[in-house]
N, C-alpha and C. Protein backbone atom coordinates (compact mmCIF):
# COMPACT_ATOMS: atom_id res chain seq x y z
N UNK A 1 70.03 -10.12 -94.24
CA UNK A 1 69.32 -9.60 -93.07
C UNK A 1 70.35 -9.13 -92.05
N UNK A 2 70.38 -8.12 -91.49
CA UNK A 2 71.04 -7.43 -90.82
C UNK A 2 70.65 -7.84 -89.20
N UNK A 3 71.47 -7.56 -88.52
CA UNK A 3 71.39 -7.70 -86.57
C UNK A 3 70.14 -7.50 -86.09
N UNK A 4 69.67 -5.85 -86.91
CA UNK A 4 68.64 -5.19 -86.04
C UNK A 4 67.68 -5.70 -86.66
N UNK A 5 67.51 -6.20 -87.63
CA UNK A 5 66.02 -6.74 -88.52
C UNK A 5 66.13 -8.61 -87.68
N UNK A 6 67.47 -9.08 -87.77
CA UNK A 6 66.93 -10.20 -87.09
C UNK A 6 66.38 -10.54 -85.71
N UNK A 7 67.33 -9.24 -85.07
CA UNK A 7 66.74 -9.27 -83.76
C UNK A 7 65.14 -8.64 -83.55
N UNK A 8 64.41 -8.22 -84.43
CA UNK A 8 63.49 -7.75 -84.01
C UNK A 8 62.11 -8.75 -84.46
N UNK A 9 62.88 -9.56 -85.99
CA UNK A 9 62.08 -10.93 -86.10
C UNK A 9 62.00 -11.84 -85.18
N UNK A 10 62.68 -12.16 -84.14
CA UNK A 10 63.21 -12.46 -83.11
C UNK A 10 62.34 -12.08 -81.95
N UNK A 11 61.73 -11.05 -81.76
CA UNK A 11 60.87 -10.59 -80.38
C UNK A 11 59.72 -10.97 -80.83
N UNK A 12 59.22 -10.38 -82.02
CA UNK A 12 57.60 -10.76 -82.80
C UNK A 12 57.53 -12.24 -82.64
N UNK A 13 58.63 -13.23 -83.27
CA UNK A 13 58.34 -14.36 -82.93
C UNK A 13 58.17 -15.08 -81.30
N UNK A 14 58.97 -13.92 -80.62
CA UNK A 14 58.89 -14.61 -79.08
C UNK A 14 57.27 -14.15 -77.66
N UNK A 15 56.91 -13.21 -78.98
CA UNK A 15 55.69 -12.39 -78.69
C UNK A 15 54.38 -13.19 -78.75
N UNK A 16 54.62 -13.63 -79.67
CA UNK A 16 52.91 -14.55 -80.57
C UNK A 16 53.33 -15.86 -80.11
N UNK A 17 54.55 -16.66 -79.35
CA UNK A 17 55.01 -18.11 -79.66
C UNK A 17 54.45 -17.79 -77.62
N UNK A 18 53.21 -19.08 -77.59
CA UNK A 18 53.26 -18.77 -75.62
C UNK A 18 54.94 -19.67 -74.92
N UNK A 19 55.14 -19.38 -73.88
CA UNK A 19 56.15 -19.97 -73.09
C UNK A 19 56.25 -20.90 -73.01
N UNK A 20 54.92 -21.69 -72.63
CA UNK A 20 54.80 -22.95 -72.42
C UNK A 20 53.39 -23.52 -72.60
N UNK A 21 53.20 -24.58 -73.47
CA UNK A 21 51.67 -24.93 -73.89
C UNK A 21 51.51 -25.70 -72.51
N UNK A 22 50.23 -25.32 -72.50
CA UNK A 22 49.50 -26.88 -70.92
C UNK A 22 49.71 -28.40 -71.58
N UNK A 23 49.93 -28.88 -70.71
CA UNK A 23 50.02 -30.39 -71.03
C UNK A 23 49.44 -30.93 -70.08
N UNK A 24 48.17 -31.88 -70.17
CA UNK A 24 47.86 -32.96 -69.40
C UNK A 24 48.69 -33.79 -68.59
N UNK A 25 49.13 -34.01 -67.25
CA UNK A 25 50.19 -34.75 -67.33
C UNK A 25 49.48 -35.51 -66.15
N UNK A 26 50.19 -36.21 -65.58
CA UNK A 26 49.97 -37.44 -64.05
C UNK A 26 49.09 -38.42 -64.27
N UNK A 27 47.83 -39.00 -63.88
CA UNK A 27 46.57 -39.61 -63.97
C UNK A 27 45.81 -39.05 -65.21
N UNK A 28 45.81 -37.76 -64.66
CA UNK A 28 44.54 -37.33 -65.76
C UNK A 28 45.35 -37.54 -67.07
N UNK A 29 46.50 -37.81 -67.72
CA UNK A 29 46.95 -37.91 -68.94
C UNK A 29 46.69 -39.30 -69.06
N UNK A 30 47.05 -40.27 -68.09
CA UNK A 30 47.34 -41.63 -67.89
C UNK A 30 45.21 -42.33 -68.31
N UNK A 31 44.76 -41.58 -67.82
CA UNK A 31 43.41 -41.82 -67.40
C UNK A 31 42.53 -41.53 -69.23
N UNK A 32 43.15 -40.28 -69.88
CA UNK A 32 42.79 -39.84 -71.11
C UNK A 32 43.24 -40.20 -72.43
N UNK A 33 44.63 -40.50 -72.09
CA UNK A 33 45.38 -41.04 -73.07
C UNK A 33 44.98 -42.92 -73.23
N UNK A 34 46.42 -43.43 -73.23
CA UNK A 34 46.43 -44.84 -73.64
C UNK A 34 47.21 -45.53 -72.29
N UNK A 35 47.13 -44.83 -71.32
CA UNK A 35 47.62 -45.42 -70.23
C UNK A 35 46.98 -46.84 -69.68
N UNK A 36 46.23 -47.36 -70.11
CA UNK A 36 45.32 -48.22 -69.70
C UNK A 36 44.71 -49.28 -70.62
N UNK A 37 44.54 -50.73 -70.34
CA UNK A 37 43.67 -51.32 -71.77
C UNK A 37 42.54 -51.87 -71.08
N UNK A 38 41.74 -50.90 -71.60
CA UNK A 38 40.18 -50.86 -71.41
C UNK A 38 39.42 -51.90 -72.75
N UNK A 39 40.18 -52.39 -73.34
CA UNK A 39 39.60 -53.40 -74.57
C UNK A 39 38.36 -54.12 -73.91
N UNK A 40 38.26 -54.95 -72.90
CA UNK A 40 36.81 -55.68 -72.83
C UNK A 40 36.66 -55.06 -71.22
N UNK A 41 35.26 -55.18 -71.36
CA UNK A 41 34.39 -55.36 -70.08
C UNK A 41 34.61 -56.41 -69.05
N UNK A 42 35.18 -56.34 -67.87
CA UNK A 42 35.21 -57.25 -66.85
C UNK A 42 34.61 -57.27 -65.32
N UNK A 43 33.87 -56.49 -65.88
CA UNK A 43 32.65 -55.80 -64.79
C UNK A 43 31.08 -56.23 -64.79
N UNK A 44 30.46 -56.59 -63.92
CA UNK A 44 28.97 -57.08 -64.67
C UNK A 44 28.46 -55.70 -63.97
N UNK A 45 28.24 -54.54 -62.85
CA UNK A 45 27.78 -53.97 -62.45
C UNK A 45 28.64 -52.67 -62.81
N UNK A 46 27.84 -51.26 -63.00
CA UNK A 46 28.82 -49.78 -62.73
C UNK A 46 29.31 -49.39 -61.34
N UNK A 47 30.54 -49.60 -61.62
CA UNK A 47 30.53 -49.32 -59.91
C UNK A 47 30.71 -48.12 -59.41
N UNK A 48 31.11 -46.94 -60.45
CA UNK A 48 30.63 -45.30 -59.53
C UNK A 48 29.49 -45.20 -60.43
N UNK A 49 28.49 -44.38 -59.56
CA UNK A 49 27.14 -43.84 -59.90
C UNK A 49 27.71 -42.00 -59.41
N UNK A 50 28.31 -41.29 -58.75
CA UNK A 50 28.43 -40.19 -58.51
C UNK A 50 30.10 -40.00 -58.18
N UNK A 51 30.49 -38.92 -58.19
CA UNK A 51 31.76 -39.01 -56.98
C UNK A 51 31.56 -37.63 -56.36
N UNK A 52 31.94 -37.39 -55.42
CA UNK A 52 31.98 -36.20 -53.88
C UNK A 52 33.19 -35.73 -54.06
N UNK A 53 33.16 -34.55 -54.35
CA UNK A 53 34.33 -33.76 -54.10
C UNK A 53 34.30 -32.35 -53.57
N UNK A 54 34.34 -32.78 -52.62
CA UNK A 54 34.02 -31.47 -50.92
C UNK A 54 32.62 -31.48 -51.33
N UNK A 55 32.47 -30.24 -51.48
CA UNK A 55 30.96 -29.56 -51.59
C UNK A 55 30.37 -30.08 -52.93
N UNK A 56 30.84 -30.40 -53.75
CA UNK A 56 30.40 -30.72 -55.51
C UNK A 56 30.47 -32.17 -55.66
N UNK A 57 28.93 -32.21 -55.93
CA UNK A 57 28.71 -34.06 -56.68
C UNK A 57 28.70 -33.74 -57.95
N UNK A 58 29.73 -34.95 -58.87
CA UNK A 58 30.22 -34.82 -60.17
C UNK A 58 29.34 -36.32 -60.65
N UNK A 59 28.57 -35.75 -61.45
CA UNK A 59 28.37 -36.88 -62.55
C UNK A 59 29.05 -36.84 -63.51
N UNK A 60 29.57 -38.08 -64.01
CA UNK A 60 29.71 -37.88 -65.28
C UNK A 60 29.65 -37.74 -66.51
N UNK A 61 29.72 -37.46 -67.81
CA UNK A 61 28.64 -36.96 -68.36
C UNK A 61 27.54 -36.17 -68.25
N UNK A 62 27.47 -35.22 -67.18
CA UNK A 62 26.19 -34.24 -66.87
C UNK A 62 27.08 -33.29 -66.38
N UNK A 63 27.74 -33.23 -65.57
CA UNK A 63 28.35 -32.06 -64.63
C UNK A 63 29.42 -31.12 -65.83
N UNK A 64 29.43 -30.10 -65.87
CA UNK A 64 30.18 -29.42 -66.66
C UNK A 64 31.46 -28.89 -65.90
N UNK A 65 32.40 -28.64 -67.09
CA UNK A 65 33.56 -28.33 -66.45
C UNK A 65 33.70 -26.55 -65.66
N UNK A 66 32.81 -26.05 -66.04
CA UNK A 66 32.39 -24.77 -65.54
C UNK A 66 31.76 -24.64 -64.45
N UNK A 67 30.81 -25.69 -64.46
CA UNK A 67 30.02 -26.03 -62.52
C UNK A 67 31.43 -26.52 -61.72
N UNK A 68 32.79 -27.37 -62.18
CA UNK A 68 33.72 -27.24 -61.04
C UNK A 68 34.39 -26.37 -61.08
N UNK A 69 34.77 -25.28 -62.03
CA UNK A 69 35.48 -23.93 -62.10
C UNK A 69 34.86 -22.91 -61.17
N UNK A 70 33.19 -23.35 -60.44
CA UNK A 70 32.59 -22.61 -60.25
C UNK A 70 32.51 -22.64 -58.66
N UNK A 71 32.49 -23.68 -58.33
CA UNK A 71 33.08 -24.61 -57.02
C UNK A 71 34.59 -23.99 -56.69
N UNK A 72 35.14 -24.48 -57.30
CA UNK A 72 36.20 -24.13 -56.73
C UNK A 72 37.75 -23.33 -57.69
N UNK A 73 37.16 -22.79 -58.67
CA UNK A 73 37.79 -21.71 -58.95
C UNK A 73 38.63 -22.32 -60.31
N UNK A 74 39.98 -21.93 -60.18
CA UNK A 74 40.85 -22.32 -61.49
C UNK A 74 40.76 -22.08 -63.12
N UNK A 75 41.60 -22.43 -63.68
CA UNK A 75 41.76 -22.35 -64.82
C UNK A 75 41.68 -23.17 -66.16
N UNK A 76 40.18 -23.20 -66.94
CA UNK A 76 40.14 -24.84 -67.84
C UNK A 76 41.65 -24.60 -68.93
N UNK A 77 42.42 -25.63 -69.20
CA UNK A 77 43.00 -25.54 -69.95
C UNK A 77 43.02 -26.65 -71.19
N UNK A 78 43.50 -25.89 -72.26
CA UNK A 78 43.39 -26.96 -72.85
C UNK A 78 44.60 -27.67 -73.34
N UNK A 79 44.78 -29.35 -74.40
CA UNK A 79 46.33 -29.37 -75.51
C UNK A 79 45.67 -30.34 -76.14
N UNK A 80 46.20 -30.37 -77.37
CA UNK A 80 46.10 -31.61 -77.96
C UNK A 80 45.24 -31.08 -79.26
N UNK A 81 44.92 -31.94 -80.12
CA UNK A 81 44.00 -31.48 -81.54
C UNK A 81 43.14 -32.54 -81.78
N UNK A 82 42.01 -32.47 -82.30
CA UNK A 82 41.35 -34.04 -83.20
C UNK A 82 41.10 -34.26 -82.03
N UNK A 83 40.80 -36.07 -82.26
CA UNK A 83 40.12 -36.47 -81.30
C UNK A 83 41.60 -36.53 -79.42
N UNK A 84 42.68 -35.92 -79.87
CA UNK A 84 43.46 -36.28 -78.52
C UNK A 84 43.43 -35.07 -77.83
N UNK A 85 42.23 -33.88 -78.30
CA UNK A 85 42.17 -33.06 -77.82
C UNK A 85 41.57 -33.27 -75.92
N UNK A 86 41.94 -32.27 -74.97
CA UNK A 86 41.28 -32.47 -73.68
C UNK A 86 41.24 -31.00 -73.51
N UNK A 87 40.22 -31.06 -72.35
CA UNK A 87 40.25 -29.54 -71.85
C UNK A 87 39.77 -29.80 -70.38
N UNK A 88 40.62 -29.43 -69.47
CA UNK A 88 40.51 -29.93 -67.72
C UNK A 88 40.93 -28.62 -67.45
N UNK A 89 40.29 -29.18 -65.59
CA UNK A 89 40.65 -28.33 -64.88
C UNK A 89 41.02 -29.16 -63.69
N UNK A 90 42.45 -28.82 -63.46
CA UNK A 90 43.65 -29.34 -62.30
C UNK A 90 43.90 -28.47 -61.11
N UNK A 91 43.44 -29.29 -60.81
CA UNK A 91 44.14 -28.75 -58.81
C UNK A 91 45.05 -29.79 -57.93
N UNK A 92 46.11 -28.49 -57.61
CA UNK A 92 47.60 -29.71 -56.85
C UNK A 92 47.67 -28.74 -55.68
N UNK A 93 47.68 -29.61 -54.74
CA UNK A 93 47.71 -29.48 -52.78
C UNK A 93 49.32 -30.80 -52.63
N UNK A 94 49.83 -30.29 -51.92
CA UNK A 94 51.21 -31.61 -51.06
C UNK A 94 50.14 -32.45 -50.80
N UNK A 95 50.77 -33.59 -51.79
CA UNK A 95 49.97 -34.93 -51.14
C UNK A 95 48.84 -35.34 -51.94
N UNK A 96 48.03 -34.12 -52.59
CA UNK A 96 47.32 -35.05 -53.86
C UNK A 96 46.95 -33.87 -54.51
N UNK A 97 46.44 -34.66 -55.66
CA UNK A 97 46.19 -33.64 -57.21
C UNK A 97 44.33 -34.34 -58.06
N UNK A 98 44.28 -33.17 -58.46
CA UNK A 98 42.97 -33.77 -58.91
C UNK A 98 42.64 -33.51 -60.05
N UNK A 99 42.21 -34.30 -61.58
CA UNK A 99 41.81 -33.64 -62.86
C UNK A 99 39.98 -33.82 -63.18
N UNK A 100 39.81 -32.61 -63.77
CA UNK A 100 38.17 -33.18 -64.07
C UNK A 100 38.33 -33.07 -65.88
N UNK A 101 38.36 -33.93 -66.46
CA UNK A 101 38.38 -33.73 -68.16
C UNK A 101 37.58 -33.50 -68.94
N UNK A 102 37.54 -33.09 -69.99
CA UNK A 102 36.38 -32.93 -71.10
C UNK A 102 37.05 -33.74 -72.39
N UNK A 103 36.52 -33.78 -73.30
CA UNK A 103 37.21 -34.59 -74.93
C UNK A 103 36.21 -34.36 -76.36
N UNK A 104 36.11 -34.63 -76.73
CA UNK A 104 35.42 -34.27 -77.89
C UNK A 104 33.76 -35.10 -77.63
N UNK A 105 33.68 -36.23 -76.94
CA UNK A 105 32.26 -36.60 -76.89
C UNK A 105 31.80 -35.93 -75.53
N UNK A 106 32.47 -35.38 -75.36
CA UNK A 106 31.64 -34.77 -74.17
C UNK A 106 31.83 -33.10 -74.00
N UNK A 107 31.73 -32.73 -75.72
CA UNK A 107 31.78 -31.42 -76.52
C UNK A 107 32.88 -30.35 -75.75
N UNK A 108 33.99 -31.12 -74.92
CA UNK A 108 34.81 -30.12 -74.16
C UNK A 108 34.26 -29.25 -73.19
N UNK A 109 32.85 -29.68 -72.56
CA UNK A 109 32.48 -28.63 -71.51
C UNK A 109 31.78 -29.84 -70.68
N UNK A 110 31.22 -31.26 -70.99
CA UNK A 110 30.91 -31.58 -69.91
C UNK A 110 32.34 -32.75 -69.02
N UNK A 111 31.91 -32.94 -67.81
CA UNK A 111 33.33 -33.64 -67.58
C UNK A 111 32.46 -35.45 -67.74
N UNK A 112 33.98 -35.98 -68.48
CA UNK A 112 33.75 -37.33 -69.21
C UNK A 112 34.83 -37.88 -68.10
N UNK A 113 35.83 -37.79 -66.94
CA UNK A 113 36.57 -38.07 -66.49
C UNK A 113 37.07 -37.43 -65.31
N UNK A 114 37.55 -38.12 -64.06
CA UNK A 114 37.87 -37.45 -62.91
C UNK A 114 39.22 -38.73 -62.68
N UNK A 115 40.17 -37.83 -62.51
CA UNK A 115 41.12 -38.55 -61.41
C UNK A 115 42.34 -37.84 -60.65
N UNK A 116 42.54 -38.81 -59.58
CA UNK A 116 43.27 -38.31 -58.16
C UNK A 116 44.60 -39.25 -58.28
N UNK A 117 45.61 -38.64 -57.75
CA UNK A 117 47.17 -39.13 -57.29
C UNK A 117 47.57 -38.35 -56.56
N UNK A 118 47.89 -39.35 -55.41
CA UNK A 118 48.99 -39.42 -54.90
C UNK A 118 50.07 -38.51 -55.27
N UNK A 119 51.02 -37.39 -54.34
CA UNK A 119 51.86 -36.79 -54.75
C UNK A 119 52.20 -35.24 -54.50
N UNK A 120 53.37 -34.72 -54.64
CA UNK A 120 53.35 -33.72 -54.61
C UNK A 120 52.87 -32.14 -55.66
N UNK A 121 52.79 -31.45 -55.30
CA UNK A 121 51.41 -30.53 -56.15
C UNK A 121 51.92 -30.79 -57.92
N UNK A 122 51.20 -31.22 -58.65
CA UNK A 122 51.43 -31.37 -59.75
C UNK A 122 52.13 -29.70 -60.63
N UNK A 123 52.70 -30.10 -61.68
CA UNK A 123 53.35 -29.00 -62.39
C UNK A 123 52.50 -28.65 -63.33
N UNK A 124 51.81 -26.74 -63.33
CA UNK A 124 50.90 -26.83 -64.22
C UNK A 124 49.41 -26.59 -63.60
N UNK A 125 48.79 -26.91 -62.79
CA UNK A 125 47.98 -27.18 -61.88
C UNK A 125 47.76 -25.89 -60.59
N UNK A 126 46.30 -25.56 -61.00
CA UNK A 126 45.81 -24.45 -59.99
C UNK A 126 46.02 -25.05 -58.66
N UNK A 127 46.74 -24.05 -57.54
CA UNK A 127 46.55 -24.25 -55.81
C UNK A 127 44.97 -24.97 -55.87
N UNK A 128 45.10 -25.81 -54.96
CA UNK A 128 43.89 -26.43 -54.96
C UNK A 128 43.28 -25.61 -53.35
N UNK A 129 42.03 -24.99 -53.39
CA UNK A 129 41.20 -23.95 -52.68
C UNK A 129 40.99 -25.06 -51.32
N UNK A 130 40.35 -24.76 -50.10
CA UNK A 130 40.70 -25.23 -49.02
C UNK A 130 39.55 -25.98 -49.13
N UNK A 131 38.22 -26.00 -49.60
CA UNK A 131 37.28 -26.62 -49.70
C UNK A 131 37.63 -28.41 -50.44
N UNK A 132 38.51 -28.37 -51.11
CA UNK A 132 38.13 -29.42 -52.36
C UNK A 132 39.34 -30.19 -51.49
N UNK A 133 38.60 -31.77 -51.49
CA UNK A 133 38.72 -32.84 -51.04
C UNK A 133 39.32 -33.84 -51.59
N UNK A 134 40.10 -35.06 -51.51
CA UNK A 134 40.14 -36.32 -52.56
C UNK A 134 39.12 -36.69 -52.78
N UNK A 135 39.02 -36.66 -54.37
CA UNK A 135 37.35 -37.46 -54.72
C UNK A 135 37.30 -38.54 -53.66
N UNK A 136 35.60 -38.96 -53.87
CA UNK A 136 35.26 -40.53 -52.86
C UNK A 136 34.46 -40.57 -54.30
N UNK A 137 34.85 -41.84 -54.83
CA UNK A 137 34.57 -42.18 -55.92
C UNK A 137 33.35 -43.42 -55.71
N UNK A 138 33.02 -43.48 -54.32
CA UNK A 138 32.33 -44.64 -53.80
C UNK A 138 32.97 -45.94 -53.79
N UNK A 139 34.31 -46.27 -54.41
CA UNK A 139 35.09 -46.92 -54.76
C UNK A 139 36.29 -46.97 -53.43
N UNK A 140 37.05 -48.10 -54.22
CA UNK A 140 38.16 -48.05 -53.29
C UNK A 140 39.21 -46.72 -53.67
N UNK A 141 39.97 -45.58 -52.66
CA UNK A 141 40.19 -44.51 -53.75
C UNK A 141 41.97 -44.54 -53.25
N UNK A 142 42.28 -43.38 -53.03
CA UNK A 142 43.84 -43.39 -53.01
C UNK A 142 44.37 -44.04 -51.40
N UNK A 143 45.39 -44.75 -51.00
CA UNK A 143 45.32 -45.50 -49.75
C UNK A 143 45.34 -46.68 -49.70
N UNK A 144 44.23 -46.68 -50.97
CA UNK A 144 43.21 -48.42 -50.59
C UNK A 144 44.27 -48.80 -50.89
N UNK A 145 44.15 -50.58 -49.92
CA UNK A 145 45.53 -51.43 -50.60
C UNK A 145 44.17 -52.97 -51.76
N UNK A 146 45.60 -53.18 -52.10
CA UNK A 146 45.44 -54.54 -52.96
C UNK A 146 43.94 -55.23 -52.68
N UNK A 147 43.70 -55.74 -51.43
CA UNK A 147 42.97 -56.40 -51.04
C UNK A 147 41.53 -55.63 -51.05
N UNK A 148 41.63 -54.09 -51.06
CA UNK A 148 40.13 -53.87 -51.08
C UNK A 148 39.71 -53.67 -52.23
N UNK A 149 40.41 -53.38 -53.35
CA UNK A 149 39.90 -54.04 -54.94
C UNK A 149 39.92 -55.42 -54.64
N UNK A 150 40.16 -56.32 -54.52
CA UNK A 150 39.79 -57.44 -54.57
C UNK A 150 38.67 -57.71 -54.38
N UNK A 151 38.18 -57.52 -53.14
CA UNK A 151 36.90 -57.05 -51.94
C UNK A 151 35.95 -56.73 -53.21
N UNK A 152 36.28 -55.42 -53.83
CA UNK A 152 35.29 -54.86 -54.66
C UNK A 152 35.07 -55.17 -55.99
N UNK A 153 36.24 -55.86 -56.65
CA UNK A 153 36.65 -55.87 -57.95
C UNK A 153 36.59 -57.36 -58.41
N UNK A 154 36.83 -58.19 -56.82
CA UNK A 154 37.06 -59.79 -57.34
C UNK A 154 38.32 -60.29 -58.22
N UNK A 155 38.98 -59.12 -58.41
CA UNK A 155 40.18 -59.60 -58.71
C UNK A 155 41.19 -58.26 -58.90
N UNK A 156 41.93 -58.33 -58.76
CA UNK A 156 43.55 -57.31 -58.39
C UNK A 156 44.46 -57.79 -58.07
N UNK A 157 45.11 -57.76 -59.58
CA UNK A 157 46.59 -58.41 -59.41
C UNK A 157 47.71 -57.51 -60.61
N UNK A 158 48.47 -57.04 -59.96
CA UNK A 158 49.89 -55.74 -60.59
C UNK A 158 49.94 -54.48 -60.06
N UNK A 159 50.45 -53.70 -60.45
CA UNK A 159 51.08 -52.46 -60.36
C UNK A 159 49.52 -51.53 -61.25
N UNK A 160 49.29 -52.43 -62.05
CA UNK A 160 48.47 -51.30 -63.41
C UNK A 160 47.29 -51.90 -63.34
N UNK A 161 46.03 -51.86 -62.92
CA UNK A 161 44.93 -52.36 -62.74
C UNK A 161 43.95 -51.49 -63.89
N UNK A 162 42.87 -52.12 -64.35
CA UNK A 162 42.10 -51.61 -65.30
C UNK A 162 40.73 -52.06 -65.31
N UNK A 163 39.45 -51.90 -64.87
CA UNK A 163 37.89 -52.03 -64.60
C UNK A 163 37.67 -51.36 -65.84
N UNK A 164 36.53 -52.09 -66.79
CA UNK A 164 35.47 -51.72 -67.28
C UNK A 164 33.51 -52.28 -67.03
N UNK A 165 32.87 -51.82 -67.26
CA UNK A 165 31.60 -51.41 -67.30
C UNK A 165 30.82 -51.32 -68.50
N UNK A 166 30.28 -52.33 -69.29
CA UNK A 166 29.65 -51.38 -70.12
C UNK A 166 27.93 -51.57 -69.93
N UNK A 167 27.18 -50.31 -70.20
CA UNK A 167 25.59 -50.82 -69.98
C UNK A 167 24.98 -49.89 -71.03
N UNK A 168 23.56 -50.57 -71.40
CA UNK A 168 22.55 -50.12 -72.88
C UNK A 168 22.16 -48.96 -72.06
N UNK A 169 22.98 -47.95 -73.60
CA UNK A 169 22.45 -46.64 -73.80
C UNK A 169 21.94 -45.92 -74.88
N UNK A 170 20.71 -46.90 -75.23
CA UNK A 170 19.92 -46.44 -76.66
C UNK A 170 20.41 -46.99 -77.69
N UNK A 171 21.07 -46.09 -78.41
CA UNK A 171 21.85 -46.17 -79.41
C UNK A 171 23.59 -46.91 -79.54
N UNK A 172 23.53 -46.37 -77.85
CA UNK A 172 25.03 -46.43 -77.76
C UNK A 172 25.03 -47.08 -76.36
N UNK A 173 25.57 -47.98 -76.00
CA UNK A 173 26.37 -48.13 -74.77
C UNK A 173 27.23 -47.16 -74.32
N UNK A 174 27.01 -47.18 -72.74
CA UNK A 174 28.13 -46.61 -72.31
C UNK A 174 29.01 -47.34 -71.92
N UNK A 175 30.23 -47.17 -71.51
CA UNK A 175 31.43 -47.89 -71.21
C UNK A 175 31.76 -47.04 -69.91
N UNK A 176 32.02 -47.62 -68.57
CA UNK A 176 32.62 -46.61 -67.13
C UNK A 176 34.04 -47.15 -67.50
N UNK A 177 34.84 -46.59 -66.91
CA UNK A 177 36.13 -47.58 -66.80
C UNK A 177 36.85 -46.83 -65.79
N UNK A 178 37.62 -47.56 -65.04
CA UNK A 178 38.55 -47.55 -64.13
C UNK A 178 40.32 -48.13 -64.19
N UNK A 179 40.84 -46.89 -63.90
CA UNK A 179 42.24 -47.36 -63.93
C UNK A 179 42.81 -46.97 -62.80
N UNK A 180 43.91 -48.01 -62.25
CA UNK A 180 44.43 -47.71 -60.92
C UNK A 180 45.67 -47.79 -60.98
N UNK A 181 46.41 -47.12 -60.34
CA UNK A 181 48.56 -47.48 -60.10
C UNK A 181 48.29 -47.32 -58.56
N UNK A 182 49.23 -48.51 -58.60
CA UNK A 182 49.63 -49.24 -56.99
C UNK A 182 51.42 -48.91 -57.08
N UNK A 183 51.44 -48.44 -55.86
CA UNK A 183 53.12 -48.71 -55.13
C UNK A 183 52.97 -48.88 -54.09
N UNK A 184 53.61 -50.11 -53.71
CA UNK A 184 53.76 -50.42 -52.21
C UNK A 184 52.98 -50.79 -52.10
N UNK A 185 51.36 -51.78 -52.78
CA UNK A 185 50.31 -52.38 -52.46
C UNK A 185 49.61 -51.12 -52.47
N UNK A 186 49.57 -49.95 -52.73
CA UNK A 186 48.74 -49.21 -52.13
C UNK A 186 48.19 -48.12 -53.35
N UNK A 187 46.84 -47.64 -53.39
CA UNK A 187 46.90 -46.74 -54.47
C UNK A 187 47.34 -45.72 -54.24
N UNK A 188 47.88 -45.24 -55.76
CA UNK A 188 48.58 -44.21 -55.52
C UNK A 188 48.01 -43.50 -57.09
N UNK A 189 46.86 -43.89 -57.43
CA UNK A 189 46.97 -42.80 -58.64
C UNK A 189 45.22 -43.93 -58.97
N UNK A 190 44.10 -43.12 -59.33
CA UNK A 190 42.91 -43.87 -59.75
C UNK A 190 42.49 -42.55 -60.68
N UNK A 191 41.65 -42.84 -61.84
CA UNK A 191 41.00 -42.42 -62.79
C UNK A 191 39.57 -42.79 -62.85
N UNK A 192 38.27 -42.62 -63.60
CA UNK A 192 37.38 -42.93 -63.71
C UNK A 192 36.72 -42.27 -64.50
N UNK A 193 36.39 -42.53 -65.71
CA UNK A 193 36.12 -41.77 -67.03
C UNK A 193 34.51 -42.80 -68.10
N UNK A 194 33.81 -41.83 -68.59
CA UNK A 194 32.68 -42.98 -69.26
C UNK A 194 32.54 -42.91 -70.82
N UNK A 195 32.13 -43.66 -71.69
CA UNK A 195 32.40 -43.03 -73.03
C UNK A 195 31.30 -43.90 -73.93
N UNK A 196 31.21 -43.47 -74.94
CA UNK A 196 29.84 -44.12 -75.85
C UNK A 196 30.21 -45.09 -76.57
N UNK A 197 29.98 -46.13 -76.97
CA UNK A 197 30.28 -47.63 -77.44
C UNK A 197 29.48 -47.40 -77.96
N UNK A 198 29.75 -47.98 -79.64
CA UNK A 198 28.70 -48.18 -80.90
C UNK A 198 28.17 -49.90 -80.61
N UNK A 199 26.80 -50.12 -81.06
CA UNK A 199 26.29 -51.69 -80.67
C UNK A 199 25.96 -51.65 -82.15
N UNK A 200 25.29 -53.07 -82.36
CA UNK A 200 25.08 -53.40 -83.28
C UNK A 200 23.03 -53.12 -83.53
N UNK A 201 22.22 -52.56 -83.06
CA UNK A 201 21.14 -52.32 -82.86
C UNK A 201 21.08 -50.87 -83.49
């Protein structure tokens, strides 16, 4: 193979190959992935029923990722294959960042997951539009210190905190779950995602 034939295998491949794939990264990876051990239920009640974000109430499991594209603009992206597939849409402002997720049980269009951190504008992540707010998860959310999970949770103790939920859903339970990162006593990164549990019925 000669200069000019390699160099031109060389552009075709740099043509079809993208720059850079999206990657989930901050909370919303932490929140989707295995950042968390959600193994048992330590919750007797659900403790979000909605969350507020500016103008848009997000259920989960009902709200689609296209009703917040629609709100407030951006780009769904997707990574991953099989079941570690996700498809979100990220918005980063100085000072906090926000993911809404999709996954395979929640057919990649409705959102199964929302979370906020603490931080500067995430890498990757649409300008977040002047409307859109830190979720209020009805919960304790970014700020809260130690003591108001306690307050709410009855117990909070580390750096890596983890709430589950599960309640009869027919066939299937659902499972809520909650994951939190503390620095400095203080949150600095919360998730909140719901998912279908097989029962024995």
């Amino acid at each position: 193979m000669n200069l000019r034939t390699a160099a031109l295998c060389l552009a075709i491949v740099a043509a079809i190959t993208p720059a850079s794939a999206a990657q989930l990264g901050g909370m919303g990876a932490a929140i989707h992935g295995n950042g968390f051990n959600f193994a048992k239920a330590n919750l007797d009640k659900t403790p979000v029923k909605q969350i507020t974000v500016g103008k848009l109430a997000v259920t989960l499991q009902r709200t689609k990722l296209k009703d917040v594209q629609k709100a407030f603009g951006g780009t769904v992206q997707t990574s991953g294959e099989g079941g570690a597939r996700a498809d979100w849409l990220c918005y980063g402002a100085a000072g906090n960042n926000v993911w809404f997720i999709s996954n395979a049980l929640g057919g990649y269009e409705f959102v199964m997951m929302v979370a906020a951190e603490a931080g500067p504008a995430a890498k990757g992540c649409d300008a977040a539009p002047a409307g859109l707010t830190s979720p209020d998860f009805g919960i304790p959310g970014l700020g809260a210190a130690t003591a108001d999970l306690k307050a709410t949770f009855g117990a909070a103790s580390g750096n890596k905190l983890a709430y589950r939920n599960d309640r009869p859903g027919g066939y299937t339970n659902v499972a809520q779950y909650i994951g939190y990162v503390l620095k400095g006593g203080k949150v600095s990164g919360i998730g909140v995602g719901e998912t279908s549990v097989q029962t024995d019925h």
